[in-house]
Protein backbone atom coordinates (compact mmCIF):
# COMPACT_ATOMS: atom_id res chain seq x y z
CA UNK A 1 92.32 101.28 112.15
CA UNK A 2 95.60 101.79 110.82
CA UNK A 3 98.46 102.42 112.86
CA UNK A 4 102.18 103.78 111.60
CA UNK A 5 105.03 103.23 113.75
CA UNK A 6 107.72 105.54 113.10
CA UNK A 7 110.61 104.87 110.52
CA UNK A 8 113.89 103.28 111.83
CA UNK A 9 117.28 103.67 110.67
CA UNK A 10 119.29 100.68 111.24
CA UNK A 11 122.84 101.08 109.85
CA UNK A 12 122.36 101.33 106.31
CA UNK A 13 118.89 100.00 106.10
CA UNK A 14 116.34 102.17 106.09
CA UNK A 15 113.13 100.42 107.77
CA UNK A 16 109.42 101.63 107.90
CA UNK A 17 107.21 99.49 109.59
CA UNK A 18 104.03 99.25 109.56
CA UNK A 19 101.61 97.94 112.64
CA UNK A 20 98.35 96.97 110.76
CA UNK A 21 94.95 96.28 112.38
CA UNK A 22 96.28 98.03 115.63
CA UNK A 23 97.17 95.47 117.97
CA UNK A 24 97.60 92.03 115.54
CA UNK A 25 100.91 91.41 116.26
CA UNK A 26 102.65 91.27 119.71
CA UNK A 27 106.44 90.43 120.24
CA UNK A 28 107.45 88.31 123.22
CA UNK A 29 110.84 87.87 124.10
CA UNK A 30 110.88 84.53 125.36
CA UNK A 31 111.99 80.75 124.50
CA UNK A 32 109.81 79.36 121.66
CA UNK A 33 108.72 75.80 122.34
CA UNK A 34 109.66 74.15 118.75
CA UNK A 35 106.32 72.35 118.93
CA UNK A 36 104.41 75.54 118.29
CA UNK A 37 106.60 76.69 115.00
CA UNK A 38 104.55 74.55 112.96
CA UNK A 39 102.12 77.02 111.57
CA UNK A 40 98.76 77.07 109.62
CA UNK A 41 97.93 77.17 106.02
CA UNK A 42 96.30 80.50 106.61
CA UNK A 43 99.57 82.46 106.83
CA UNK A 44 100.36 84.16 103.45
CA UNK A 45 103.30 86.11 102.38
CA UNK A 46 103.23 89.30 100.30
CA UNK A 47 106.01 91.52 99.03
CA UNK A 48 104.79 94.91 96.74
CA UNK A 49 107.46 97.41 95.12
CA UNK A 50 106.01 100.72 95.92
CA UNK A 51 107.53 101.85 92.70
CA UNK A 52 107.44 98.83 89.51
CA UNK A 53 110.14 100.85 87.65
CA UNK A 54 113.09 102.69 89.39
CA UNK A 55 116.43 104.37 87.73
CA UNK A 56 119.45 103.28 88.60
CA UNK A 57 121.45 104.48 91.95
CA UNK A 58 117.33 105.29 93.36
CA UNK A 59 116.04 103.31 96.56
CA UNK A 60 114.31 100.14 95.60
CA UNK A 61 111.40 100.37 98.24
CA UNK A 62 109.56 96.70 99.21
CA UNK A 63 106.75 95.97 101.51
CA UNK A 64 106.51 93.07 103.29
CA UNK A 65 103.43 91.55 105.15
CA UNK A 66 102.53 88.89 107.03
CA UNK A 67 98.87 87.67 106.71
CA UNK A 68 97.23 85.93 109.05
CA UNK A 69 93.79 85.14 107.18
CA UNK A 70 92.46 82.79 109.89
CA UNK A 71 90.23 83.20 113.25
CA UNK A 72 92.80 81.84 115.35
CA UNK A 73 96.00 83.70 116.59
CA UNK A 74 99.14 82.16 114.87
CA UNK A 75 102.60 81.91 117.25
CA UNK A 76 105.57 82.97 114.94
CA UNK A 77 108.93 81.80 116.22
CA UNK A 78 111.55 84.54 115.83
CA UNK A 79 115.35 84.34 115.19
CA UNK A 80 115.89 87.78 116.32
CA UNK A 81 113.49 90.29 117.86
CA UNK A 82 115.78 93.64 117.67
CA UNK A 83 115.33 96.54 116.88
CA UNK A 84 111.34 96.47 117.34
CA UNK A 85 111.02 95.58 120.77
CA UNK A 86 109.54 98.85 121.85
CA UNK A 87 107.02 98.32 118.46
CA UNK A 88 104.79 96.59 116.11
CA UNK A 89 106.39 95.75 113.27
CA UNK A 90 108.21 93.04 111.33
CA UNK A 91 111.64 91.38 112.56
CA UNK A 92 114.26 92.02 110.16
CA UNK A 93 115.07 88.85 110.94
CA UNK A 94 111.67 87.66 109.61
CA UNK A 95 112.92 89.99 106.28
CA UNK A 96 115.75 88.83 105.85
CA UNK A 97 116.46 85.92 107.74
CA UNK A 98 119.37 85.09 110.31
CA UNK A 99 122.76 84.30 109.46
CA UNK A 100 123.36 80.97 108.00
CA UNK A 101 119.40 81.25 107.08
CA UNK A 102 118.58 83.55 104.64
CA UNK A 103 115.19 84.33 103.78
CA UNK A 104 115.19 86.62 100.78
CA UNK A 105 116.34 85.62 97.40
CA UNK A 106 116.47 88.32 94.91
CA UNK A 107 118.27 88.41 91.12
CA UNK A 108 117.78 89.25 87.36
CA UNK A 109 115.05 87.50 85.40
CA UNK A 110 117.24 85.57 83.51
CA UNK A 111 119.32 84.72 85.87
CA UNK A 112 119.80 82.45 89.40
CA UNK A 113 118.34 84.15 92.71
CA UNK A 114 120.84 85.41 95.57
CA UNK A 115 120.39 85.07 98.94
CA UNK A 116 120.49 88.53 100.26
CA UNK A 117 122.99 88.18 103.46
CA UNK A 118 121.08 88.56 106.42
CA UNK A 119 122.65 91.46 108.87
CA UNK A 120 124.65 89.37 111.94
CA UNK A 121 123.01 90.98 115.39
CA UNK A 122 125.45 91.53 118.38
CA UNK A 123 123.04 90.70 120.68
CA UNK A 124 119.83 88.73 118.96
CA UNK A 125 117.26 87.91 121.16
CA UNK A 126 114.76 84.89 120.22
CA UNK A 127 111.37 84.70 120.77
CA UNK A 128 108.06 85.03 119.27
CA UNK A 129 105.49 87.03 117.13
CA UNK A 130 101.68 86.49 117.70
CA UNK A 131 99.97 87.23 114.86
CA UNK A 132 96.14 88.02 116.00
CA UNK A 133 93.34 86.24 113.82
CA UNK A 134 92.69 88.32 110.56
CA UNK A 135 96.10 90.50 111.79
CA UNK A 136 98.88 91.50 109.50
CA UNK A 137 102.22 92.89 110.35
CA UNK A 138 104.79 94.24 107.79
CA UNK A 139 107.71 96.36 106.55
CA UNK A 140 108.63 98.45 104.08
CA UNK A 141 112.62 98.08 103.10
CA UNK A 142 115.05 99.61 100.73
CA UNK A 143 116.05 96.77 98.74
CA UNK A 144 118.93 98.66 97.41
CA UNK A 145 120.35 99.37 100.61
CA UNK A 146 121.34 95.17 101.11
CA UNK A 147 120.86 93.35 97.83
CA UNK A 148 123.14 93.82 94.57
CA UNK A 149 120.47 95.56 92.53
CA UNK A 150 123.18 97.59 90.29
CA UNK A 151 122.55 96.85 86.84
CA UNK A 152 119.53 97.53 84.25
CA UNK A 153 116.69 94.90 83.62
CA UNK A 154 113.25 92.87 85.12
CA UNK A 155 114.65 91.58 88.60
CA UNK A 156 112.62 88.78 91.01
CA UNK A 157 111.91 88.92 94.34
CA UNK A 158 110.94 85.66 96.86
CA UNK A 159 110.52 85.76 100.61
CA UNK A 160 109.85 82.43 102.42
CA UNK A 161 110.45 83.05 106.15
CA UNK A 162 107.64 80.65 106.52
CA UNK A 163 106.97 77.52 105.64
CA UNK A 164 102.93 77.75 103.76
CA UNK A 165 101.01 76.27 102.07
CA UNK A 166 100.91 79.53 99.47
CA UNK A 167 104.17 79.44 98.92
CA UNK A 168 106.63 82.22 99.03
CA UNK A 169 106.11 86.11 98.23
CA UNK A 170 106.99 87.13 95.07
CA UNK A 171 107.50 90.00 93.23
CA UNK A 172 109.27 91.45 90.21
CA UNK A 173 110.11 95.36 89.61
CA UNK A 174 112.42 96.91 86.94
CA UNK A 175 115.52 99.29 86.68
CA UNK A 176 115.90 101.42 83.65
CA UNK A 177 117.33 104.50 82.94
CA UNK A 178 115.30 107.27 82.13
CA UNK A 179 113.92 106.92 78.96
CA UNK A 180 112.25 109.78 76.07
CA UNK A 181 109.12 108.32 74.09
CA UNK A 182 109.42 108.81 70.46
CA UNK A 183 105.59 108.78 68.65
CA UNK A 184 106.42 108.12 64.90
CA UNK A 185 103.03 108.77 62.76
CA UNK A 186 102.49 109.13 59.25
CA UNK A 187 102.51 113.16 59.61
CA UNK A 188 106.00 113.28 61.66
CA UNK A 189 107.44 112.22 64.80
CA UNK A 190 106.73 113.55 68.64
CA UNK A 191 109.55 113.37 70.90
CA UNK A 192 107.91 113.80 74.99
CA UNK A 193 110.07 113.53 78.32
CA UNK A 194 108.09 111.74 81.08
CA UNK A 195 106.80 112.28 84.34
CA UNK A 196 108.53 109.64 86.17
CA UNK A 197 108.30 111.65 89.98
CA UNK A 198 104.77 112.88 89.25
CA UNK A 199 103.26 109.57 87.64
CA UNK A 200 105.16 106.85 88.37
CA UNK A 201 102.47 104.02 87.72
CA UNK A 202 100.97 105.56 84.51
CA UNK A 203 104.32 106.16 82.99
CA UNK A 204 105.45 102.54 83.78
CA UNK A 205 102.58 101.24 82.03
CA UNK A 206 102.85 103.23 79.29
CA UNK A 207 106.89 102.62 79.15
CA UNK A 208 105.32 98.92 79.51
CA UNK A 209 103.12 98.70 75.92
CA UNK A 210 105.36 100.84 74.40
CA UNK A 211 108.25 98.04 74.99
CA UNK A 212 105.99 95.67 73.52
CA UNK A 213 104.85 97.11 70.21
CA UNK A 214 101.49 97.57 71.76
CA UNK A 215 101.20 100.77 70.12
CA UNK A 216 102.62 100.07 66.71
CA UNK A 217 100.57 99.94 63.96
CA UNK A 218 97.32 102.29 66.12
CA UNK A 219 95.63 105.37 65.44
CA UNK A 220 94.65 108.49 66.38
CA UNK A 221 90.91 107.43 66.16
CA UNK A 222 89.66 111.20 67.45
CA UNK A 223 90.91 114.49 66.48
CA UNK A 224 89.48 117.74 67.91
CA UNK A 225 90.94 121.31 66.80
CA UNK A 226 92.45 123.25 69.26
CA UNK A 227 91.76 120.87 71.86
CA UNK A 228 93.62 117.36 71.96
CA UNK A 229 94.24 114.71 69.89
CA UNK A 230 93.45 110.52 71.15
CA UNK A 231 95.02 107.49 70.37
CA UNK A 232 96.62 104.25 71.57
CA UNK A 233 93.07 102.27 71.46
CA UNK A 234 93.26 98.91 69.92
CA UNK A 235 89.42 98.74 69.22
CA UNK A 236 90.48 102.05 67.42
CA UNK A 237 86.28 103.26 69.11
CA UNK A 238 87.28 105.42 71.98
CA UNK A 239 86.28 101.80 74.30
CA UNK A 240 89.26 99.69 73.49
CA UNK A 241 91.65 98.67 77.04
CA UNK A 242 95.37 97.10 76.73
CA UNK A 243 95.29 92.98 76.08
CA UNK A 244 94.84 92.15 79.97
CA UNK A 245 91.89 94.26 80.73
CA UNK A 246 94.36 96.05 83.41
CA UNK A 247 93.49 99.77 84.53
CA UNK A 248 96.05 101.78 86.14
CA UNK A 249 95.08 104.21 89.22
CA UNK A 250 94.78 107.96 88.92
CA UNK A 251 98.01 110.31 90.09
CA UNK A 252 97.00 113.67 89.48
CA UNK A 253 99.26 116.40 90.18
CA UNK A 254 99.51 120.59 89.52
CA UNK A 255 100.87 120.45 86.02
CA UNK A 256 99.12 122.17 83.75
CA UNK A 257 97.43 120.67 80.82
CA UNK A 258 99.10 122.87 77.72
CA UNK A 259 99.82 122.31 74.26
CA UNK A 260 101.80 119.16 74.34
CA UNK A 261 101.08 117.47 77.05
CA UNK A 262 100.89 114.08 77.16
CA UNK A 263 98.32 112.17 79.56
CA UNK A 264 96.05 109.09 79.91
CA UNK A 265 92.68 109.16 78.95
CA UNK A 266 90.40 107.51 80.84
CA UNK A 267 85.97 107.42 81.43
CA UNK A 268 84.12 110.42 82.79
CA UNK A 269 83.12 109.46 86.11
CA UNK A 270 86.24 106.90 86.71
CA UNK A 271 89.37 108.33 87.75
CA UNK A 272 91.18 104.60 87.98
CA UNK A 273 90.04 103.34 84.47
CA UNK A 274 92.88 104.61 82.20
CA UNK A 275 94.62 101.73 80.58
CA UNK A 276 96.20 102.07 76.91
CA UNK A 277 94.43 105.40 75.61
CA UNK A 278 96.28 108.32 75.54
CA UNK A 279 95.50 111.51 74.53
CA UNK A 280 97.75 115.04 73.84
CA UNK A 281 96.08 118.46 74.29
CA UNK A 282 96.68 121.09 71.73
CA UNK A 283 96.09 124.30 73.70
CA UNK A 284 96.15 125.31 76.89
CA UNK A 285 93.51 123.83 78.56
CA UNK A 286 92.74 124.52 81.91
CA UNK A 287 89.65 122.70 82.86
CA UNK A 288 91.10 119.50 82.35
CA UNK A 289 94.04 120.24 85.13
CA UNK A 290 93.88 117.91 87.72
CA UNK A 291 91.88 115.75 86.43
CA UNK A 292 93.86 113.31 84.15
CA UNK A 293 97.29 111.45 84.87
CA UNK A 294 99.54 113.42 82.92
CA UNK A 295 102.89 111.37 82.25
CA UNK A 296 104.43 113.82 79.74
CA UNK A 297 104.89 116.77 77.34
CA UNK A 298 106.26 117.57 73.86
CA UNK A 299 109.59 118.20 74.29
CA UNK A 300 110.82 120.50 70.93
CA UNK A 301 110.04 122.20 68.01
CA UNK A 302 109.39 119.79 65.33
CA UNK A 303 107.23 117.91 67.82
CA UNK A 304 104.99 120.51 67.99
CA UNK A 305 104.91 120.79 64.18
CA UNK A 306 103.56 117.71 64.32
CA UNK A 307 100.96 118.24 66.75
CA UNK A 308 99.36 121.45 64.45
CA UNK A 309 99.45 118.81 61.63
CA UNK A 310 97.42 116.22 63.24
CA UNK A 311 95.51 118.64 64.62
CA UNK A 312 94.45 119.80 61.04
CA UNK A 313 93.52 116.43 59.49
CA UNK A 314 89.59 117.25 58.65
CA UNK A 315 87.43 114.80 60.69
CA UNK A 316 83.23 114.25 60.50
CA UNK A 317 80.87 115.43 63.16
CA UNK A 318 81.71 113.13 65.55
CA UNK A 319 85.63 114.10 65.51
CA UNK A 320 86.53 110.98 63.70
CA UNK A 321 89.78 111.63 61.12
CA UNK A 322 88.31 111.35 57.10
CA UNK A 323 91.74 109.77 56.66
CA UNK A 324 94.01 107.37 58.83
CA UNK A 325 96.70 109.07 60.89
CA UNK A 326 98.31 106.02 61.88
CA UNK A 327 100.78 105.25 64.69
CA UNK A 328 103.67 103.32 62.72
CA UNK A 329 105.80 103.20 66.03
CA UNK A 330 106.33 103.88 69.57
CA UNK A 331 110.44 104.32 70.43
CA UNK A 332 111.88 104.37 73.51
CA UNK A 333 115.56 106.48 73.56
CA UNK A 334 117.74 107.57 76.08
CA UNK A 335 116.30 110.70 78.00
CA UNK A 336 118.57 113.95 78.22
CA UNK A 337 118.45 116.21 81.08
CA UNK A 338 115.57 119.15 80.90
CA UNK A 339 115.19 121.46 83.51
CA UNK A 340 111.47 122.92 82.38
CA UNK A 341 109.51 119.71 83.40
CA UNK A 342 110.63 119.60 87.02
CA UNK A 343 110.34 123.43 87.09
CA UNK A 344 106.69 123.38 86.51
């Protein structure tokens, strides 16, 4: 059973937390007995960016958990109770530590980690979480709101308000500005604006091989007239999956699937199994809406040239090009503004 405790604004952080496996966390406000802070080996630590890629100046959303993964109730001790005394949910003071004892490092990739200054409480009150076996309490935080998370790149997360065995939580998330995909092929060039609001996940992981050349040097290994065109498969077979064997789940949403638009392709009967294949359609085609994560569309004129061209390349009976059309590179350029994606 999943409980949600309603969101909390406390001064510029914005706090949702989250009571999970109703009733596997209680707060006492009371004095801890230091002999019972030693905890178990079964606590572990998890932070998750609801969002791996955000734009600069947009809330950087976290979740923290605690896991207790044990049969026996675990006794938390507790700088700070406020403001959840009336509620399940994590201390801040368990997010980001207490003053003098910060518990949340964060920086660029490349670079040291920060403490992230922990919020001083007029009034803190001590005392205890109890963390019921197989329990899990957490929180979801704008990290933008506290830590310096200004500038472009690949930034690192840890959390270690406990001492275990696991070791901290740890995550890493990107900012970027909002980038255009270039598809340069041996018939022309397709320019495509992304989906970033509608498909956040498959247009990260598609922003994510394109930054590594994944894509350079593929083809289009099918070609169907007046229907789409598919490439981005390394096996170059229609079964090929990126390097990691990593599948990305399904966000379908209400746009429509015209000429130009860019989505994942993905198996028949499973919705979560797109990876690296990508297909464009070349007509309006309205039995595939809702039913593929589309992350893009053609943005102009000559990429729609293109498209027809591609789309003419004669192939054998089972849709296979007679001739390459090869993939010679996937860009990445700085998007400008268009107001008929988020129209549709």
């Amino acid at each position: 059973m999943l409980r949600t405790v309603r969101r909390q604004r406390i001064g510029l952080l914005s706090l949702a937390v989250h009571g999970l496996l109703a009733g596997s966390a209680l707060l006492h406000a009371q004095e801890v007995d230091p002999s019972r802070a030693a905890l178990t080996d079964a606590v572990r630590l998890e932070v998750t960016p609801l969002r791996g890629l955000t734009a600069p100046g947009r809330p950087i959303w976290l979740r923290f958990a605690l896991i207790n993964s044990s049969d026996q109730a675990i006794e938390i001790p507790v700088d700070d109770l406020s403001p959840a005394a009336d509620s399940i949910g994590l201390p801040m003071s368990l997010v980001t530590g207490a003053p003098g004892k910060p518990c949340l490092h964060v920086g660029l990739e490349q670079d040291k980690l920060v403490a992230v200054a922990p919020a001083p409480s007029p009034s803190p009150r001590p005392g205890s979480l109890r963390l019921a076996p197989r329990g899990c309490v957490g929180a979801e935080v704008d990290l933008a709101a506290i830590g310096d998370v200004r500038h472009p790149g690949v930034y690192r997360v840890e959390w270690r308000p406990l001492a275990t065995r696991s070791g901290p939580g740890v995550a890493t998330f990107r900012i970027d500005t909002r980038k255009d995909v270039v598809i340069i092929t041996d018939l022309g060039k397709v320019t495509f604006e992304l989906m970033y609001e509608q498909a956040p996940r498959n247009v990260e992981n598609f922003l994510d091989l394109a930054r590594g050349g994944f894509y350079d040097g593929k083809t289009f290994h099918r070609i169907v007239p007046n229907f789409l065109v598919q490439g981005g498969d390394p096996k170059g077979d229609g079964k090929g999956l990126r390097p990691d064997g990593q599948t990305v789940p399904a966000e379908f949403h209400d746009y429509k699937v015209d000429f130009g638009t860019l989505a994942m392709a993905r198996k028949p009967s499973e919705p979560d199994s797109a990876s690296c294949q990508f297909f464009i359609a070349l007509a309006r085609l309205p039995d595939l809406d809702g039913q593929y994560s589309v992350i893009g569309r053609a943005k102009d004129d000559e990429s729609l040239r293109t498209l027809l061209q591609i789309g003419g390349v004669p192939t054998d009976r089972r849709d296979r090009p007679l001739r390459p059309v090869n993939v010679r590179a996937v860009t990445l350029i700085e998007a400008t503004e268009s107001s008929a994606l988020k129209s549709k």
